[in-house]
Protein backbone atom coordinates (compact mmCIF):
# COMPACT_ATOMS: atom_id res chain seq x y z
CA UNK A 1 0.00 0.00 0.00
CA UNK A 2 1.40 3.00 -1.04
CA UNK A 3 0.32 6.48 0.45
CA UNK A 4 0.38 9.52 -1.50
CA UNK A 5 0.16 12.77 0.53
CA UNK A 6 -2.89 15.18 0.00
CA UNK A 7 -2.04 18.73 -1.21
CA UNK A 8 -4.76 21.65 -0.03
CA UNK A 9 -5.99 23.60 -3.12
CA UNK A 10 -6.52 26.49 -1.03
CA UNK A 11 -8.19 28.35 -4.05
CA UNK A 12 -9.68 26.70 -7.19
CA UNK A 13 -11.53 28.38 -9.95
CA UNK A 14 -12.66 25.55 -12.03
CA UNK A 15 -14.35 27.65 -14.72
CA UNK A 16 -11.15 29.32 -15.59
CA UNK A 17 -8.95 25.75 -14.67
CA UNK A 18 -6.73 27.99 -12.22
CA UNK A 19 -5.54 26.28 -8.83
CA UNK A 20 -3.85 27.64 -5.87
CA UNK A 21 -1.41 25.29 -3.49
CA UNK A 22 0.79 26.09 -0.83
CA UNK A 23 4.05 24.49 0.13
CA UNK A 24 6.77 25.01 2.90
CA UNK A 25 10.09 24.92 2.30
CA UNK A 26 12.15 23.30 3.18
CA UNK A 27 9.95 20.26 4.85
CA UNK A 28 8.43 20.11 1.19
CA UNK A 29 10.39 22.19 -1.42
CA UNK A 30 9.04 23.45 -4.56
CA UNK A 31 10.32 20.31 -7.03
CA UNK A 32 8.57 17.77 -4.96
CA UNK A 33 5.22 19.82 -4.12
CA UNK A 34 4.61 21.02 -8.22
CA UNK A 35 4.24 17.21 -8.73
CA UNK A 36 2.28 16.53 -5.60
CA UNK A 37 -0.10 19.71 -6.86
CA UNK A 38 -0.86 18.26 -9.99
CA UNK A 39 -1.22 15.66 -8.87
CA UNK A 40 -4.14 16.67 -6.73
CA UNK A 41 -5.34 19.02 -9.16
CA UNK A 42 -5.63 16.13 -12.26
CA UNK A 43 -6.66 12.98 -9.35
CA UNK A 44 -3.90 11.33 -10.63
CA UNK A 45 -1.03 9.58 -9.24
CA UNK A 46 2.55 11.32 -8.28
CA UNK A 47 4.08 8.11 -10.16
CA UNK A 48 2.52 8.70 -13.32
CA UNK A 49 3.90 12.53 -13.93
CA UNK A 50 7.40 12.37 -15.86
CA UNK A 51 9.96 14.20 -13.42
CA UNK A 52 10.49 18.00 -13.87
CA UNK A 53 13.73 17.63 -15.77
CA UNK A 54 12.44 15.08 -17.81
CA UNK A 55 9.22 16.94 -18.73
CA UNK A 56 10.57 20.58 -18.49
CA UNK A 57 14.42 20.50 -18.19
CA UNK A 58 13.83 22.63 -15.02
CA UNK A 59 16.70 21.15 -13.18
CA UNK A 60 14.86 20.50 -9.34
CA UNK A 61 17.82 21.27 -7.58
CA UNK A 62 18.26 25.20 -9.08
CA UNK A 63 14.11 25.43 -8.39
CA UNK A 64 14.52 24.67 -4.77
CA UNK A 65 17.55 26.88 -4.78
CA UNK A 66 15.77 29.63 -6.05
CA UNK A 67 13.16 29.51 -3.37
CA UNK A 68 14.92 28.34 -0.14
CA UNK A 69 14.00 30.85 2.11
CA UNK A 70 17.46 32.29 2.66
CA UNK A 71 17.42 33.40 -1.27
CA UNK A 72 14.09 34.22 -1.95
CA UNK A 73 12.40 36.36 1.47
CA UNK A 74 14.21 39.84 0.33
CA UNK A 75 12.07 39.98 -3.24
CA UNK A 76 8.80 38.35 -4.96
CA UNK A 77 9.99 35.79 -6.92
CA UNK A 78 8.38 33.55 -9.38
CA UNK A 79 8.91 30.86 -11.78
CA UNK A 80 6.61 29.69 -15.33
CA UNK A 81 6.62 26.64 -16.99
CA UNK A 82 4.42 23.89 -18.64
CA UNK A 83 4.29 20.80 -16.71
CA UNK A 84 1.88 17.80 -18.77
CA UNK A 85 0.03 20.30 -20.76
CA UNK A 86 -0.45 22.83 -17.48
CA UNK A 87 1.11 26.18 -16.81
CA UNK A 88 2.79 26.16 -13.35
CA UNK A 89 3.70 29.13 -11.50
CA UNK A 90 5.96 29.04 -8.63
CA UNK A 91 5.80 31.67 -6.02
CA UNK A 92 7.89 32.90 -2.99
CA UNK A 93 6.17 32.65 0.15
CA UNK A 94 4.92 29.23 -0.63
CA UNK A 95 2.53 29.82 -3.36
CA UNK A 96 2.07 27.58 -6.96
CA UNK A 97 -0.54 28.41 -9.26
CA UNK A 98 -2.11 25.57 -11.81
CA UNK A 99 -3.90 26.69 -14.73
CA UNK A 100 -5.52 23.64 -16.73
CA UNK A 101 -4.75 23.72 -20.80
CA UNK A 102 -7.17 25.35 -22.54
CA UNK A 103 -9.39 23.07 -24.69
C-alpha cells in the first residue's frame, strides 16, 4: 500500500482551470510539491507525472535553490513553466498556481 500525501488547493476556480497550493520549504520544497499539486489538481497519481527535468528540463535542484527561504524572502519571486500540458507558476512565500490547458 502506497500512500500519497494530500495537497490543499486552497483556491480553485474551475471555470477558468486555475488552482492555488501552498508548500513550505524546506519540509516540502518546490520540485517535490509542483508534482504533488498536480497531482491533486488532475486525481492522478505522483508516479505517473514524468519528473520536472524530464518533462521541463527545469533542473529540481536550481528550483529549490531559487526559493529556499534564505534566497528568496528579500524579493517576490516567481517561476513559469508547462508541466503535462499545465502552466505552473511558482511563487515565494509558498505559493504555486495551476492553470488547466485550454481546450
Amino acid at each position: 500500500m502506497s500512500f500519497e500525501p494530500k495537497r490543499e488547493i486552497v483556491d480553485a476556480d474551475p471555470a477558468t482551470g486555475t488552482y492555488r497550493v501552498t508548500y513550505s520549504y524546506p519540509s516540502e520544497p518546490p520540485s517535490v510539491a509542483v508534482p504533488l499539486a498536480l497531482m491533486e489538481v488532475t486525481g492522478g497519481i505522483v508516479t505517473d507525472l514524468d519528473p520536472l527535468y524530464d518533462a521541463t528540463s527545469i533542473d529540481p535542484d536550481a528550483l529549490d535553490e531559487l526559493f529556499s527561504p534564505t534566497t528568496s524572502e528579500a524579493e517576490e519571486c516567481r517561476v513559469t513553466f508547462s508541466y503535462h500540458s499545465h502552466e505552473v507558476t511558482v511563487k515565494s512565500h509558498g505559493r504555486i498556481v495551476i492553470q488547466e490547458p485550454i481546450r
